[in-house]
C-alpha atoms as a PDB file:
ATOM      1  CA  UNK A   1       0.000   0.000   0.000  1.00  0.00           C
ATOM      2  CA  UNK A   2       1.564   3.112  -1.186  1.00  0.00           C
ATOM      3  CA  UNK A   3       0.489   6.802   0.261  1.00  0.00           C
ATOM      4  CA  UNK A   4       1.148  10.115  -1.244  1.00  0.00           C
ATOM      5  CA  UNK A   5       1.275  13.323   0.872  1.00  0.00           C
ATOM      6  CA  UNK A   6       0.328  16.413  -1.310  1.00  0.00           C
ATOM      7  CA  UNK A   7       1.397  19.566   0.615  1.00  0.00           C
ATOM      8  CA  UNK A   8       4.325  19.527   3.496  1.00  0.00           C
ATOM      9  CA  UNK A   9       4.256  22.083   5.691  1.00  0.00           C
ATOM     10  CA  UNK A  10       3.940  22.651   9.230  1.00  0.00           C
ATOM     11  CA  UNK A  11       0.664  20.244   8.897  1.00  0.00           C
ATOM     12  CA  UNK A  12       1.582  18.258   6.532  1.00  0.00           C
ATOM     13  CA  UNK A  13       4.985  18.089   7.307  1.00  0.00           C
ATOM     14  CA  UNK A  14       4.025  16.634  10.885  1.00  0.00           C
ATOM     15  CA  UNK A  15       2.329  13.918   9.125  1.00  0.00           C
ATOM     16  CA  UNK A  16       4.834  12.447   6.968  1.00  0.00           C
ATOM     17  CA  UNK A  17       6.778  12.619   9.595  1.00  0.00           C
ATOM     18  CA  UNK A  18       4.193  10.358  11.718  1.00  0.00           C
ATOM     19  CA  UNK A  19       3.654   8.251   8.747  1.00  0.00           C
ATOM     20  CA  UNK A  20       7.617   7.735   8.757  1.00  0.00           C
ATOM     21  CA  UNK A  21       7.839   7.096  12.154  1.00  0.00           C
ATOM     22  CA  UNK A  22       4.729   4.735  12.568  1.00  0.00           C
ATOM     23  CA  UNK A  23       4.095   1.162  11.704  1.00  0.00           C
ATOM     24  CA  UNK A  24       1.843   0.998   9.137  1.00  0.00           C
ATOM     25  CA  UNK A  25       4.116   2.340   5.852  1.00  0.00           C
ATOM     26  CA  UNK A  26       7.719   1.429   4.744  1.00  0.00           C
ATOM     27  CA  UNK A  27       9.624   4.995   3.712  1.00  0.00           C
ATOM     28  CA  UNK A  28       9.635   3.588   0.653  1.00  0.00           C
ATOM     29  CA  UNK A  29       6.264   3.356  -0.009  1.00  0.00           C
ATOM     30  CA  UNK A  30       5.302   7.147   1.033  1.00  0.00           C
ATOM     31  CA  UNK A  31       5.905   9.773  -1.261  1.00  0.00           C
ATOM     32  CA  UNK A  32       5.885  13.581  -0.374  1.00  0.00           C
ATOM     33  CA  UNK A  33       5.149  16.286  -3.319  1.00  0.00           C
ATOM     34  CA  UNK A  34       5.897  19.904  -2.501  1.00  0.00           C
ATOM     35  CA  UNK A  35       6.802  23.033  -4.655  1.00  0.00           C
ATOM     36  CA  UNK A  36       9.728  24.026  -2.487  1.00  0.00           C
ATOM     37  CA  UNK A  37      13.016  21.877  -3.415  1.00  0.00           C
ATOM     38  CA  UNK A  38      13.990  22.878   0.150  1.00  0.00           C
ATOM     39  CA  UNK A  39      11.283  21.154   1.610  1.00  0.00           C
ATOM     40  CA  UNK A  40      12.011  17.977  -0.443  1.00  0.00           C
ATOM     41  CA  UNK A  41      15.460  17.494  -0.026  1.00  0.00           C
ATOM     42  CA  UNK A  42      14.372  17.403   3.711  1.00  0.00           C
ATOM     43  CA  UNK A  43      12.284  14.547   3.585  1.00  0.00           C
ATOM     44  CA  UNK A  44      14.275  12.829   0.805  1.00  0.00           C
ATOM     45  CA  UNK A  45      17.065  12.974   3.633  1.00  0.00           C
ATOM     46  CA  UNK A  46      14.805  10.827   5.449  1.00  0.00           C
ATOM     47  CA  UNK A  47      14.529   8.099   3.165  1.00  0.00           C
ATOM     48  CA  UNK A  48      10.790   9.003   1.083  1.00  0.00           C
ATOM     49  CA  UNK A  49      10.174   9.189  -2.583  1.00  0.00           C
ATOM     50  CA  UNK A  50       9.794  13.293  -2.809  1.00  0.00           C
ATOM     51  CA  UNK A  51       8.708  15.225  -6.148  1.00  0.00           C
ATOM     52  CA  UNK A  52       7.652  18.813  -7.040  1.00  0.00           C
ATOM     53  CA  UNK A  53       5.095  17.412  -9.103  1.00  0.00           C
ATOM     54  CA  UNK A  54       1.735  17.216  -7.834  1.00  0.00           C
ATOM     55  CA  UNK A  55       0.388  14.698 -10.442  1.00  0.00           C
ATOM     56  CA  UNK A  56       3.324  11.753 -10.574  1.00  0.00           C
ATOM     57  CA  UNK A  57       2.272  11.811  -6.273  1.00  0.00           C
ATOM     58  CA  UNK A  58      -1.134  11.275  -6.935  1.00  0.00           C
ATOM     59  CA  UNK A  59      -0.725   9.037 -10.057  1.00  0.00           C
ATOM     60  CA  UNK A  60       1.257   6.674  -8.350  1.00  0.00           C
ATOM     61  CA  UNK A  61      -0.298   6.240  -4.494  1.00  0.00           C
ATOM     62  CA  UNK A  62      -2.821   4.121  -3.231  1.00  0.00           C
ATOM     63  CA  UNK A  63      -3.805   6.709  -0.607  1.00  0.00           C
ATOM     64  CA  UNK A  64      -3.609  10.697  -1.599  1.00  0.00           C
ATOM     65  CA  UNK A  65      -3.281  12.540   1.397  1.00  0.00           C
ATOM     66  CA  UNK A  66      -3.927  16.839   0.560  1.00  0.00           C
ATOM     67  CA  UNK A  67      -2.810  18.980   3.177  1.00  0.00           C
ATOM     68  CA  UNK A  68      -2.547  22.502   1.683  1.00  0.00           C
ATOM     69  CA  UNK A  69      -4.259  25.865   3.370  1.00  0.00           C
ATOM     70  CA  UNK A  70      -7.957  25.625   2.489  1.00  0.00           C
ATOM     71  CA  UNK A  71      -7.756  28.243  -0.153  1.00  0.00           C
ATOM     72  CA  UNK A  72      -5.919  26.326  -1.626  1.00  0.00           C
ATOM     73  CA  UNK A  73      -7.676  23.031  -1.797  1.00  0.00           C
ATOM     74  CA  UNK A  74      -9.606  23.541  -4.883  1.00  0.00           C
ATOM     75  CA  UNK A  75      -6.964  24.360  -6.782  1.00  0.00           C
ATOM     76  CA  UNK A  76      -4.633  21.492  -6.175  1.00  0.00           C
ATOM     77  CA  UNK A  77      -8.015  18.824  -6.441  1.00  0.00           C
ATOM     78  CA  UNK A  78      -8.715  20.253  -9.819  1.00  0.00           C
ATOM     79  CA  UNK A  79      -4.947  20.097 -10.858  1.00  0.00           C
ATOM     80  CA  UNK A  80      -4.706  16.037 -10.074  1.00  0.00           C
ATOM     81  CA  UNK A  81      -8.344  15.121 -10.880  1.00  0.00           C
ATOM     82  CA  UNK A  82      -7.226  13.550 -14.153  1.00  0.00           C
ATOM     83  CA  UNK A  83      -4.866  11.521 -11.747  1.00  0.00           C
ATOM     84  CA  UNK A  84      -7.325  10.447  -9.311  1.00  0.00           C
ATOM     85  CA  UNK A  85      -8.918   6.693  -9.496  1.00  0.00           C
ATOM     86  CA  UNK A  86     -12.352   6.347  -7.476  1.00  0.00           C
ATOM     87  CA  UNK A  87     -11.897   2.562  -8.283  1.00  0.00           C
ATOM     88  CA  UNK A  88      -8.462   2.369  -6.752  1.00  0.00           C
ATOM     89  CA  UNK A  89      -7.997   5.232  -4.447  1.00  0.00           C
ATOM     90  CA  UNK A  90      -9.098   6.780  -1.324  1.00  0.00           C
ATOM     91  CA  UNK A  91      -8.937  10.642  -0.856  1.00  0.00           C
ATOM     92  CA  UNK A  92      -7.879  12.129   2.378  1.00  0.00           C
ATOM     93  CA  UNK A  93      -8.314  16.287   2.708  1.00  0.00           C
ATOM     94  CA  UNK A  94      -6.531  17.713   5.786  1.00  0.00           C
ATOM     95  CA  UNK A  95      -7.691  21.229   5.371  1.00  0.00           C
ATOM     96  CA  UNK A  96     -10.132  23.479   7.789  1.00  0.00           C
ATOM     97  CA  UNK A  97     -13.504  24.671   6.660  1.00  0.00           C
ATOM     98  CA  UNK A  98     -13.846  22.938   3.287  1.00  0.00           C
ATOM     99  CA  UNK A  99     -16.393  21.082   3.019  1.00  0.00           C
ATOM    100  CA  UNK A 100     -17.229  17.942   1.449  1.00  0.00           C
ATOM    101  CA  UNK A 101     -19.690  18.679  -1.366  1.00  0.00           C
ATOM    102  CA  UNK A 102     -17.403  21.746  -2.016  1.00  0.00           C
ATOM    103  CA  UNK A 103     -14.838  18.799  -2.879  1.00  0.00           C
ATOM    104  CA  UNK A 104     -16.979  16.419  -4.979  1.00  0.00           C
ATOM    105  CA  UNK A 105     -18.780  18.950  -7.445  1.00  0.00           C
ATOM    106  CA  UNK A 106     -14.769  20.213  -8.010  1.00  0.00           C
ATOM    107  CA  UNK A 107     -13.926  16.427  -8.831  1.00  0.00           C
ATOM    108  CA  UNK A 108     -17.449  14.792 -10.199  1.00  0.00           C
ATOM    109  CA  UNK A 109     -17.072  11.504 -11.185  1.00  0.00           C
ATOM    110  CA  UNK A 110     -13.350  10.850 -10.351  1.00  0.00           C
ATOM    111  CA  UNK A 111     -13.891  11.822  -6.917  1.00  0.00           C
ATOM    112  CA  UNK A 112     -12.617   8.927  -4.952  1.00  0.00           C
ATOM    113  CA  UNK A 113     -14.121   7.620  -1.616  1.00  0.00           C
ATOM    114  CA  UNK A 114     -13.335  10.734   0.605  1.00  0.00           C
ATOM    115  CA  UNK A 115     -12.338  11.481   4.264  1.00  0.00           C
ATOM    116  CA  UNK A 116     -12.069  14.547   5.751  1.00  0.00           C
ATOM    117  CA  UNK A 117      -9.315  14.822   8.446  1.00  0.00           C
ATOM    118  CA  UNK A 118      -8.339  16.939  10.956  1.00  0.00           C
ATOM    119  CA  UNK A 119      -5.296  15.783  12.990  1.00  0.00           C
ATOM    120  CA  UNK A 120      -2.502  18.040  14.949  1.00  0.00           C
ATOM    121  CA  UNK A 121       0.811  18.875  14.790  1.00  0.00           C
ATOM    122  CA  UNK A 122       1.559  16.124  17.544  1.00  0.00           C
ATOM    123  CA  UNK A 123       0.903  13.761  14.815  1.00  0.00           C
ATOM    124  CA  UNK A 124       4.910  14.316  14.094  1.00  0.00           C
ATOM    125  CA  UNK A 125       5.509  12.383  17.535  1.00  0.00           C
ATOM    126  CA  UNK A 126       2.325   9.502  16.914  1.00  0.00           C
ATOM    127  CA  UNK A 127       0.671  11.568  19.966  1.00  0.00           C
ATOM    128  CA  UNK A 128      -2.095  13.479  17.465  1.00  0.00           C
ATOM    129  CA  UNK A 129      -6.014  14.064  18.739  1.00  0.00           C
ATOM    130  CA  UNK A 130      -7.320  13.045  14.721  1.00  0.00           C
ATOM    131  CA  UNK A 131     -10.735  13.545  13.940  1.00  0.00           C
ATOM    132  CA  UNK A 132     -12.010  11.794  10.778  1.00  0.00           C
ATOM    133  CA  UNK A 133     -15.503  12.078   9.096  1.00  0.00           C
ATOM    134  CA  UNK A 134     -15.703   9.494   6.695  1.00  0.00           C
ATOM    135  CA  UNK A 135     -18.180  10.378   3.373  1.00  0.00           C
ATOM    136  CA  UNK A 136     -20.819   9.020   2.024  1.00  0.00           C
ATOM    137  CA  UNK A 137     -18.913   7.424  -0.458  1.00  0.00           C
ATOM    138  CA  UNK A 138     -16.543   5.351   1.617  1.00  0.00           C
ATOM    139  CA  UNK A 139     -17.000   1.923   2.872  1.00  0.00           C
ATOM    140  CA  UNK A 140     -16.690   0.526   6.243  1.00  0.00           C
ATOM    141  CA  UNK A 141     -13.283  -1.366   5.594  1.00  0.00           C
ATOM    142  CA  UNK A 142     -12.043   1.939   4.238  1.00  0.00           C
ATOM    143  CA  UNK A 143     -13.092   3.439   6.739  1.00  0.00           C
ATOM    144  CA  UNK A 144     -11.200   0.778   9.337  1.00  0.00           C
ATOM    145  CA  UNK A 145      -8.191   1.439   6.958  1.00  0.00           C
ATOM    146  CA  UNK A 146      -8.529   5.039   7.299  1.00  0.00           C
ATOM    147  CA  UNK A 147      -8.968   4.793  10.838  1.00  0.00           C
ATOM    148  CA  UNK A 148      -6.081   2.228  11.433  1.00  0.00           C
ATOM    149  CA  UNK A 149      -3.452   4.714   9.794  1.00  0.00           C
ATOM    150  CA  UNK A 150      -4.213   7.808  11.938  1.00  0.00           C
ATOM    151  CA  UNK A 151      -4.796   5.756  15.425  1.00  0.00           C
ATOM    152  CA  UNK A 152      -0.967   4.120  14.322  1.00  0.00           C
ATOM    153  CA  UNK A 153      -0.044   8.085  14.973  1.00  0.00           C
ATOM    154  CA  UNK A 154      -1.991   8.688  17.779  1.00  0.00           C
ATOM    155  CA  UNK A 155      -6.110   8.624  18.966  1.00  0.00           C
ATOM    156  CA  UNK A 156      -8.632   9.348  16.348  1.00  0.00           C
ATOM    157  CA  UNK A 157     -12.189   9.698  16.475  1.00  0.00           C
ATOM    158  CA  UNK A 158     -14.794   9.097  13.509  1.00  0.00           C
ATOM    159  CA  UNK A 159     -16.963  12.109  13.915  1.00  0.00           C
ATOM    160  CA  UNK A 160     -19.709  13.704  11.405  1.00  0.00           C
ATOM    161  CA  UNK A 161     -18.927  16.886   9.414  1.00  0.00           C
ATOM    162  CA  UNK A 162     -21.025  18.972  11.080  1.00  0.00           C
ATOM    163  CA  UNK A 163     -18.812  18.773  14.242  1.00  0.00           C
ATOM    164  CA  UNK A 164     -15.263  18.647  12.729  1.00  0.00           C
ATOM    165  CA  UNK A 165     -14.578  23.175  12.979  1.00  0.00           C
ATOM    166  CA  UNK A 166     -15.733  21.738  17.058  1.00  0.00           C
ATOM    167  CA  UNK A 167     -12.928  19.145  16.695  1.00  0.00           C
ATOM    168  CA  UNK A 168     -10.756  21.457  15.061  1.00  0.00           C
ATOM    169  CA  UNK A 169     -10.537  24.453  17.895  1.00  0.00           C
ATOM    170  CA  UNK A 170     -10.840  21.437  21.023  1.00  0.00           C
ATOM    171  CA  UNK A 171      -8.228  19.767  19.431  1.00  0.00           C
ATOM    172  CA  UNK A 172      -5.901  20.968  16.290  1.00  0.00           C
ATOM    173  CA  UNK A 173      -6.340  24.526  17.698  1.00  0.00           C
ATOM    174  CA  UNK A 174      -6.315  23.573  21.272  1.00  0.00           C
ATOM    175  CA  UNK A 175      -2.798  22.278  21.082  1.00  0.00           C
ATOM    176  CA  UNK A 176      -1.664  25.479  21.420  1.00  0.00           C
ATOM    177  CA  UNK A 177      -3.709  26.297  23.976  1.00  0.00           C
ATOM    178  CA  UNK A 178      -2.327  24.346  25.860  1.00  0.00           C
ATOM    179  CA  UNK A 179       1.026  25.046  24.706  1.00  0.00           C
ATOM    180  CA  UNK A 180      -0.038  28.453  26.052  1.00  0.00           C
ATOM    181  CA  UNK A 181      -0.777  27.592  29.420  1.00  0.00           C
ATOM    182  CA  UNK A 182       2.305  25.492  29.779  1.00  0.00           C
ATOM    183  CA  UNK A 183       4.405  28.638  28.813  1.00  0.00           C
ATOM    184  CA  UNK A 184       2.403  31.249  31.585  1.00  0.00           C
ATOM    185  CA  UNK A 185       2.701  28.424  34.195  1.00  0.00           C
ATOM    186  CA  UNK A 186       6.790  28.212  33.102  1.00  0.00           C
ATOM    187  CA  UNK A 187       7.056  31.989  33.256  1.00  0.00           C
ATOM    188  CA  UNK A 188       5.071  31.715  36.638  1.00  0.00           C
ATOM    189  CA  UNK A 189       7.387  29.367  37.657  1.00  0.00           C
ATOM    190  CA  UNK A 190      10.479  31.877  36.886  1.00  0.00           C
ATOM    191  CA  UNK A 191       8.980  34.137  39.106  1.00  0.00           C
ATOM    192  CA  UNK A 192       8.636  31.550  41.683  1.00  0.00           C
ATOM    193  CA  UNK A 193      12.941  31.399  41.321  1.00  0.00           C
ATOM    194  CA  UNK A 194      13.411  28.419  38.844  1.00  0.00           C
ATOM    195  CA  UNK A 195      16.069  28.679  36.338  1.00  0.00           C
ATOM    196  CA  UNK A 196      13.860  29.127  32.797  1.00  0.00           C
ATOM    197  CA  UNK A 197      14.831  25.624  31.226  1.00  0.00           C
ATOM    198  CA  UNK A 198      13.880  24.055  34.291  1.00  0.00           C
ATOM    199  CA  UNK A 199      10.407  25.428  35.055  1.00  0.00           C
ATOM    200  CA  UNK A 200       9.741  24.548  31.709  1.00  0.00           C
ATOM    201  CA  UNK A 201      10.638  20.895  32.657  1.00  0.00           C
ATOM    202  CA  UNK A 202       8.320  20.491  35.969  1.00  0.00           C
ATOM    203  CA  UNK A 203       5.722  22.198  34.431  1.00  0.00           C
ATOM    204  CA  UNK A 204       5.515  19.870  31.134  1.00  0.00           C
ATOM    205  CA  UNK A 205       6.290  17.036  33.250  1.00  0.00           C
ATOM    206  CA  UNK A 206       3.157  17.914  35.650  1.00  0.00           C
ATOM    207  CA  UNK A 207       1.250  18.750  32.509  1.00  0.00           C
ATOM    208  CA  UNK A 208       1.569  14.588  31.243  1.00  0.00           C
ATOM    209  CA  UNK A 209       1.418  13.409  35.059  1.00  0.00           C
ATOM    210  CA  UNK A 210      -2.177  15.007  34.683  1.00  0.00           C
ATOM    211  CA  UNK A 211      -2.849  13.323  31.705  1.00  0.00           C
ATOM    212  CA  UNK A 212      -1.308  10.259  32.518  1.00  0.00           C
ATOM    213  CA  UNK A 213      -3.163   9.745  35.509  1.00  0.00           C
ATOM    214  CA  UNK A 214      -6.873  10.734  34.000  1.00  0.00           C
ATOM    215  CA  UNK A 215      -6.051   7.841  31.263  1.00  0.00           C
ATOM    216  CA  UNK A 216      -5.286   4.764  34.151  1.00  0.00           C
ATOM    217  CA  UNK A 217      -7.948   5.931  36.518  1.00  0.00           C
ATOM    218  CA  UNK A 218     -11.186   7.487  34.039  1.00  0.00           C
ATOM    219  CA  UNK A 219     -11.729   9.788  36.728  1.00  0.00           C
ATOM    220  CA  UNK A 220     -13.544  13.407  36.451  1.00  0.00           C
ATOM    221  CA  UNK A 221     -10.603  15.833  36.487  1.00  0.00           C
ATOM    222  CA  UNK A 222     -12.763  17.314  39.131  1.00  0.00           C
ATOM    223  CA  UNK A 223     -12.315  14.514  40.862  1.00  0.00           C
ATOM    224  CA  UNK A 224      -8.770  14.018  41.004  1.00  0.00           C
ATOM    225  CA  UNK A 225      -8.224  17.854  41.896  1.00  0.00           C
ATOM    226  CA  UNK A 226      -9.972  16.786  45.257  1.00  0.00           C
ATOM    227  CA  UNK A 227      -7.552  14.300  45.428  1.00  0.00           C
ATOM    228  CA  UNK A 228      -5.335  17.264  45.891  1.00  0.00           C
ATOM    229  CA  UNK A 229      -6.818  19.929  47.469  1.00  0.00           C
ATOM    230  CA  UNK A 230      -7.390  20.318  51.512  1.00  0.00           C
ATOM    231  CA  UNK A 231      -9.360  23.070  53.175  1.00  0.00           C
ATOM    232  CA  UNK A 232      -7.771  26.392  53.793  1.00  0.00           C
ATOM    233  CA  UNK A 233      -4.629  24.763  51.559  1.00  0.00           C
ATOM    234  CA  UNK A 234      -2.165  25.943  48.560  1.00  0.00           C
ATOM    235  CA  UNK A 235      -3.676  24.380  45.998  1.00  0.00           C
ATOM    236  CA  UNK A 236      -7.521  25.299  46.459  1.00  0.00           C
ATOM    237  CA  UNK A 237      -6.132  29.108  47.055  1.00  0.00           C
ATOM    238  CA  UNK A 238      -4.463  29.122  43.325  1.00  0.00           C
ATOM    239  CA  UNK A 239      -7.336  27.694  41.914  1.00  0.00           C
ATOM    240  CA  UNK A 240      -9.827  30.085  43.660  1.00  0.00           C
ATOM    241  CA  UNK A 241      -7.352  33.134  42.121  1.00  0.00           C
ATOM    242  CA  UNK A 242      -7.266  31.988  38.609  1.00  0.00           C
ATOM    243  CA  UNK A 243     -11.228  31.614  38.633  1.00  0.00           C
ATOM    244  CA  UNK A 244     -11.377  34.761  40.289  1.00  0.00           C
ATOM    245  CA  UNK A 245      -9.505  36.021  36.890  1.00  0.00           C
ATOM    246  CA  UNK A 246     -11.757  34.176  34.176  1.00  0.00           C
ATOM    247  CA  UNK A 247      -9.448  30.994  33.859  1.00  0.00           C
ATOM    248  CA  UNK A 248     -12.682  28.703  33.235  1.00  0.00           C
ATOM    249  CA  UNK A 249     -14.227  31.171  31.083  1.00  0.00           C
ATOM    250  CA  UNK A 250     -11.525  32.154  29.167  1.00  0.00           C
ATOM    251  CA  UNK A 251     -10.731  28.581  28.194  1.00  0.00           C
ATOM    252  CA  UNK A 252     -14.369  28.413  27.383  1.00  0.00           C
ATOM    253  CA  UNK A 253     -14.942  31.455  25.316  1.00  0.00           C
ATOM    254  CA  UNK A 254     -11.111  30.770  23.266  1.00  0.00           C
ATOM    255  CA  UNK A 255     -12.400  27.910  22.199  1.00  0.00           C
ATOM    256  CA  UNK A 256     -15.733  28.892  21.265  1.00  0.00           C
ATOM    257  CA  UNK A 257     -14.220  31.661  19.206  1.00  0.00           C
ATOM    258  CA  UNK A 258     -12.555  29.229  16.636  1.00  0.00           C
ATOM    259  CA  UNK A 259     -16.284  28.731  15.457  1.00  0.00           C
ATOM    260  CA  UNK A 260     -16.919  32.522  14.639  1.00  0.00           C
END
């Protein structure tokens, strides 16, 4: 089974570098098409097929993967659609806001069985949050295929399109928010007298303790902050100050604007 990546940067980049480093492709069988020789010499460094032509990547792959800025979506479908088998290929858009019958009036009848994907850029280190809305022209083995790939570079769920832009800000978007908080809690922790590097280390290491320990126990993260706070203590103070300042809220309302 051979997979073609059309469009590697920071999002698509992070894939084919989760496709390279998970267990479901051999380099030689992915192949990476981008217009900028720099970004091709980098990933023919580490061991892919790489072109600058957009049609020999989709001519040749089993699996065409397009991850280009949504404005530019339409353009690159209609530029391969001579390319593109429906009897021999699936279709897999990584791309915000487009939507599905956008992509099969551009491609009619050579529209292959699509999926719409939205992964993050964790996917580089097989730790993504991938969402995945299969179409109403995909099968259920496809869709296990599909499925298979993306949970091989982290946890997917199969959604419906109507709730991927909600996946998209909890998840692709929310990645940095929570690469925000861990950078305020690092700074915080400067000002507490930690040497930079190494409030950056207790506070990422606290950050997948957290994680780590909602995973093995299923609790309510309510639940294991009681584990944790006492009356009159630290801990229920700190909280009580960053509600007082709209911590809750502003989570809330951050990631409500990504649906604006």
């Amino acid at each position: 089974m051979k997979i073609s990546v059309i469009g590697a940067g920071a999002m698509g980049g992070a894939t084919v570098e989760g496709l390279i480093k998970g267990q479901q492709f051999k380099n030689e069988d992915i192949t990476v098409s981008d217009p900028s020789q720099a970004v091709v010499d980098k990933f023919a460094k580490l061991g892919v097929n790489v072109t600058t032509d957009n049609h020999q990547a989709a001519s040749s792959a089993d699996i065409v993967c397009v991850v280009v800025k949504p404005w530019l979506v339409e353009r690159v479908l209609t530029d391969i659609k001579a390319e593109l088998n429906p009897n021999k290929q699936l279709l897999i858009v990584i791309a915000a806001g487009v939507p599905s019958t956008s992509i099969k009036e551009w491609l009619g009848a050579n529209c292959p069985p699509l999926f719409l994907v939205i992964p993050n850029i964790a996917i580089a280190e097989l730790a993504s949050m991938t969402f995945i809305v299969p179409c109403d022209n995909t099968k259920k083995e496809q869709t296990d295929l599909i499925q298979g790939i993306f949970n091989d570079m982290g946890t997917s769920l199969l959604t419906d399109e109507q709730h991927l832009a909600s996946g998209t800000t909890l998840a692709s978007c929310g990645i940095a928010y929570a690469m925000r908080y861990i950078r305020a809690a690092a700074e915080g922790g400067v000002e507490l007298g930690f040497k930079a590097d190494d409030a950056k280390k207790i506070v990422m290491q606290t950050m997948k303790g957290a994680v780590e320990l909602l995973e093995a126990s299923g609790m309510h993260p309510e639940a294991a902050i009681d584990l944790v706070t006492t009356p009159g203590g630290l801990t229920i103070k700190g909280l009580n100050e960053m509600e007082h300042a709209g911590f809750t809220s502003a989570v809330i309302r951050g990631l409500k604007a990504g649906l604006k």
